[in-house]
N, C-alpha and C. Protein backbone atom coordinates (compact mmCIF):
# COMPACT_ATOMS: atom_id res chain seq x y z
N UNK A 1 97.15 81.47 94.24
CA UNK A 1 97.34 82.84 94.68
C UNK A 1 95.97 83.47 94.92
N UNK A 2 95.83 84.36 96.17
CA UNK A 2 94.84 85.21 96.21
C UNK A 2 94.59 86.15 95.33
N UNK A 3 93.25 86.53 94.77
CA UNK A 3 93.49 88.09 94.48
C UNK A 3 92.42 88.19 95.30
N UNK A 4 92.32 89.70 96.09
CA UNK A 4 92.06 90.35 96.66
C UNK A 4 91.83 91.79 96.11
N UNK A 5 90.29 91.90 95.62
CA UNK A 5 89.07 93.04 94.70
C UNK A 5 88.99 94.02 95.48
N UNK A 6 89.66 94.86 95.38
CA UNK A 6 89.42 96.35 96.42
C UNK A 6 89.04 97.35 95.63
N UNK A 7 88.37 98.28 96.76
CA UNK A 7 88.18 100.00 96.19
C UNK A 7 89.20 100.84 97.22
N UNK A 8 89.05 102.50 96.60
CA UNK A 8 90.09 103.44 97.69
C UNK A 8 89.23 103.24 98.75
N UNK A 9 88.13 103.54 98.91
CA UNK A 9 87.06 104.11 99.45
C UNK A 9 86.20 102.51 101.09
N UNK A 10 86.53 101.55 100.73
CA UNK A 10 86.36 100.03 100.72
C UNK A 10 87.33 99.94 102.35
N UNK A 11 86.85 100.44 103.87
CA UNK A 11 87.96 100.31 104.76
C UNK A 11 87.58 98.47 105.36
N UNK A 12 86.54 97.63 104.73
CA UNK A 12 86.77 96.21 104.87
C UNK A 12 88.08 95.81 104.21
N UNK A 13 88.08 96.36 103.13
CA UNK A 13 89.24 96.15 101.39
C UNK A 13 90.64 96.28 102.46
N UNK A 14 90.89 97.80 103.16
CA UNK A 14 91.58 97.95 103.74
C UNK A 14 91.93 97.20 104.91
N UNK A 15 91.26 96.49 106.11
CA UNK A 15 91.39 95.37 106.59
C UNK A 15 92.04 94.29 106.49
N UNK A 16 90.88 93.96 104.91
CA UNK A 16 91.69 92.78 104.53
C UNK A 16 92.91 92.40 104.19
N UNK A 17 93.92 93.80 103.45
CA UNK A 17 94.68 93.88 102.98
C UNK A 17 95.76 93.82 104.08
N UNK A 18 95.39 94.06 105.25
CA UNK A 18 96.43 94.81 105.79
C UNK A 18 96.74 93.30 106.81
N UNK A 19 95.23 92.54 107.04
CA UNK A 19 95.66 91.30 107.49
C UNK A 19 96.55 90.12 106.68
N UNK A 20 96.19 90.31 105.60
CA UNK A 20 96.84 89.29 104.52
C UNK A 20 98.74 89.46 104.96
N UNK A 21 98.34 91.21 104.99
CA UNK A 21 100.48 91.64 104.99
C UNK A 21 100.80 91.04 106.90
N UNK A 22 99.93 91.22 107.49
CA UNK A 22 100.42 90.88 109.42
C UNK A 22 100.56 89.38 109.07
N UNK A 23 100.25 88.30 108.18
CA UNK A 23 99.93 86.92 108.46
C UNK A 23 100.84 86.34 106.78
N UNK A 24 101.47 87.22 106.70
CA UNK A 24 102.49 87.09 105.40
C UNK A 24 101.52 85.71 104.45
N UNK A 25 100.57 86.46 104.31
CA UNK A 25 99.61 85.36 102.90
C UNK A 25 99.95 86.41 101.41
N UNK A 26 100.58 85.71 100.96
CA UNK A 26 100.84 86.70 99.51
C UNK A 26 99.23 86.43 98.53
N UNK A 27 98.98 87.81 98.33
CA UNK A 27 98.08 88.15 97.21
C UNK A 27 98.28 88.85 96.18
N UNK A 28 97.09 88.95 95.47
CA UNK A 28 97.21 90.07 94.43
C UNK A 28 95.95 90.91 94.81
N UNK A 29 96.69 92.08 94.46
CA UNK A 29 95.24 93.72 95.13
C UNK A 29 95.27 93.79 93.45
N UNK A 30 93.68 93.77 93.37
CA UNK A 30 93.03 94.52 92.34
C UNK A 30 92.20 95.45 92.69
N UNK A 31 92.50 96.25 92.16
CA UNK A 31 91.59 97.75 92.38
C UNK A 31 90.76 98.14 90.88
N UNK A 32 89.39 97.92 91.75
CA UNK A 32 88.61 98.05 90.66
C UNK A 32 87.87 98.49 90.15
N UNK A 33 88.57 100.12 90.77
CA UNK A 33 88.58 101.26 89.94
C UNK A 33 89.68 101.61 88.98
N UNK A 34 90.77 101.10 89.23
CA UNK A 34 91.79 101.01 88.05
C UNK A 34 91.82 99.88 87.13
N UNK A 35 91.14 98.66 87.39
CA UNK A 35 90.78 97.35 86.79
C UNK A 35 89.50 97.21 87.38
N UNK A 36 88.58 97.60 86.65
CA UNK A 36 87.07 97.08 86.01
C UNK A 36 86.89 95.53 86.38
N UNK A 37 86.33 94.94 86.62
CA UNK A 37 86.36 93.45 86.96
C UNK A 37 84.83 92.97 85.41
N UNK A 38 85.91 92.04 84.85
CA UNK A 38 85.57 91.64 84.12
C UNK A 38 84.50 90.13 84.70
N UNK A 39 84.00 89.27 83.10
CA UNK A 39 82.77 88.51 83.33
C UNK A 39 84.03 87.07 83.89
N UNK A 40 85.23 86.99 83.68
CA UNK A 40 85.60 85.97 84.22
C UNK A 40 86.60 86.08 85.57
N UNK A 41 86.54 87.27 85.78
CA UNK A 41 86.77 87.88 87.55
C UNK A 41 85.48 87.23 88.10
N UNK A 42 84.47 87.81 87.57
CA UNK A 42 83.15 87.79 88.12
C UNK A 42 82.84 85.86 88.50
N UNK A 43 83.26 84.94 87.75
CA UNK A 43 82.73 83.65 87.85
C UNK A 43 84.01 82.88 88.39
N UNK A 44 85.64 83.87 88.72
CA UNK A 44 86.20 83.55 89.36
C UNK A 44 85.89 83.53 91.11
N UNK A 45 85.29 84.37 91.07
CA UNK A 45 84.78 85.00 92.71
C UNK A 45 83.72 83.59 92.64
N UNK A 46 82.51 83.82 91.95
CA UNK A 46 81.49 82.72 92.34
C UNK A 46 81.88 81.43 92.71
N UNK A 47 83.43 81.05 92.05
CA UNK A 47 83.91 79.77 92.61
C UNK A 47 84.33 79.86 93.44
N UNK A 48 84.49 80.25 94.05
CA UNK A 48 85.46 80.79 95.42
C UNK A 48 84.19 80.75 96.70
N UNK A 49 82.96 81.07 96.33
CA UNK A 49 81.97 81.71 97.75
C UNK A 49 81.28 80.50 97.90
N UNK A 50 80.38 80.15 98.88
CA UNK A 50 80.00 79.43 99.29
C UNK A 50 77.93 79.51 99.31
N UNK A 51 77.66 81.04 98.96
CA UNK A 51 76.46 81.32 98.36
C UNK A 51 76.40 82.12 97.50
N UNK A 52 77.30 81.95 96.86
CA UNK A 52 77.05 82.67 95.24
C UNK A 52 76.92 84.27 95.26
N UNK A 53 75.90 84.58 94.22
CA UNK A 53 75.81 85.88 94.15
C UNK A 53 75.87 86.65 95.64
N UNK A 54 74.80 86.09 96.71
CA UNK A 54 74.44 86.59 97.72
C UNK A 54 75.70 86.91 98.93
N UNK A 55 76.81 86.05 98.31
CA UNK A 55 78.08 86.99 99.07
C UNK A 55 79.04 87.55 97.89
N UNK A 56 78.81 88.29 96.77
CA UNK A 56 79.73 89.06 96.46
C UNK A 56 78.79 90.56 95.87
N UNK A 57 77.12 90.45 96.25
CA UNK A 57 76.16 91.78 95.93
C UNK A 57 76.05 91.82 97.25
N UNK A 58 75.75 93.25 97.81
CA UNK A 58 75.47 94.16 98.47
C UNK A 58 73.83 94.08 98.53
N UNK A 59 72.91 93.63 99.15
CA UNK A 59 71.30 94.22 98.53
C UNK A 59 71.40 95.76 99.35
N UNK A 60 71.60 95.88 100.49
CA UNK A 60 71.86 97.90 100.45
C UNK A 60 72.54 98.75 100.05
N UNK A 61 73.49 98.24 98.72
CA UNK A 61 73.91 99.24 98.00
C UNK A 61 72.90 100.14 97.27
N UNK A 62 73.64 101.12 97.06
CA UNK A 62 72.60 102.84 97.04
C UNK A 62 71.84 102.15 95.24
N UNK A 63 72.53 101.84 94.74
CA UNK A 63 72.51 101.39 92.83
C UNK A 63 70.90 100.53 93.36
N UNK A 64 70.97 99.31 93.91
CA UNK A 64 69.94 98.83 94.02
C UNK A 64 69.10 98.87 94.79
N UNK A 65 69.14 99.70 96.04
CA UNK A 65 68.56 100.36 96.69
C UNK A 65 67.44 101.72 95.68
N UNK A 66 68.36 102.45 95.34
CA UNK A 66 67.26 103.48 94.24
C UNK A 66 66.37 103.20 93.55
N UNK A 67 67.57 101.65 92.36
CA UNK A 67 66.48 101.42 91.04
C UNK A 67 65.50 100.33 91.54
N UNK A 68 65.26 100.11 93.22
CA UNK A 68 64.73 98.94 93.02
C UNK A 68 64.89 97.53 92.60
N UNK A 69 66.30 97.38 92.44
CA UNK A 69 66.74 95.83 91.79
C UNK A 69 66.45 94.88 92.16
N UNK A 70 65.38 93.90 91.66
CA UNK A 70 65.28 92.41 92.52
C UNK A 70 66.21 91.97 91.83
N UNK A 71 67.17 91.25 92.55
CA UNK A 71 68.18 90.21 92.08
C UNK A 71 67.82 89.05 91.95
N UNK A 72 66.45 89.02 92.79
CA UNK A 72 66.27 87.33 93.07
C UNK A 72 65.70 86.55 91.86
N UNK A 73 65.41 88.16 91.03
CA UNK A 73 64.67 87.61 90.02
C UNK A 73 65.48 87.50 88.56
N UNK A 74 66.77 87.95 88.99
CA UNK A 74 67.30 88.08 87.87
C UNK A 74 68.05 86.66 87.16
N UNK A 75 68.56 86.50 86.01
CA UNK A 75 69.34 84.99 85.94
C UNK A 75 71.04 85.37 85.42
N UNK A 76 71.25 84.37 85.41
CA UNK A 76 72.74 84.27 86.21
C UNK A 76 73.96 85.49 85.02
N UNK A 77 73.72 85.79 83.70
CA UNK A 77 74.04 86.33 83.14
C UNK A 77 73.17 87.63 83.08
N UNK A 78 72.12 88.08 83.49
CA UNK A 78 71.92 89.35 84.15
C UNK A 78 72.99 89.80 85.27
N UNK A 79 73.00 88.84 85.93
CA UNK A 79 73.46 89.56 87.39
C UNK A 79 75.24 90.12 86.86
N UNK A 80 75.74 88.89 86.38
CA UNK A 80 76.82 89.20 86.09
C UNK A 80 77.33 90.57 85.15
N UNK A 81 76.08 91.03 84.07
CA UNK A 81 75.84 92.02 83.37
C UNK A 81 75.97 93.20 84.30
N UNK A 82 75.02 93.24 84.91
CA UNK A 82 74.75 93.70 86.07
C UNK A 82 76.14 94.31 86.69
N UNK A 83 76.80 93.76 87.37
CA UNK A 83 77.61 93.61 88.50
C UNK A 83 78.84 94.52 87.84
N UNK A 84 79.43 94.28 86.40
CA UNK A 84 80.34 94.85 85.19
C UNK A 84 79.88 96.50 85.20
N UNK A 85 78.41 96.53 84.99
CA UNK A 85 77.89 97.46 84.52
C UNK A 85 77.97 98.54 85.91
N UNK A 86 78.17 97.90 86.96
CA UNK A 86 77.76 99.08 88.48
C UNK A 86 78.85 98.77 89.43
């Protein structure tokens, strides 16, 4: 089964969702502002991508955009800290 990590705010989230229902692929919508995505959401996704962190972080999100975040420098239980935490 899919799950499929959305926000309200997220009109890719909305896309995706709406292609999954035109192409009858059953998922699961997590919204995760009502479900927080936990550290084994988090290493569920990493199995799933094909470059890791670098397709499920944003580097122009505003969070690491402000504080300056190198990710590149971070290790693999930072990021995931990280990711829970923002």
């Amino acid at each position: 089964m899919i799950t499929l990590y959305t926000t309200n705010s997220c009109s890719s989230c909305k896309k995706a969702k709406q292609w999954f229902i035109e192409n009858n692929i059953k998922f699961i919508e997590k919204n995760m502002f009502v479900h927080p995505v936990n550290r084994q959401d988090i290493i569920h996704m990493l199995e799933n991508t094909e470059n890791g962190f670098e397709d499920i972080i944003s580097t122009r999100s505003k969070i690491i955009l402000e504080k300056n975040i190198d990710i590149e420098g971070m290790k693999f239980n930072e990021l995931v800290d990280f990711i829970i935490e923002n």
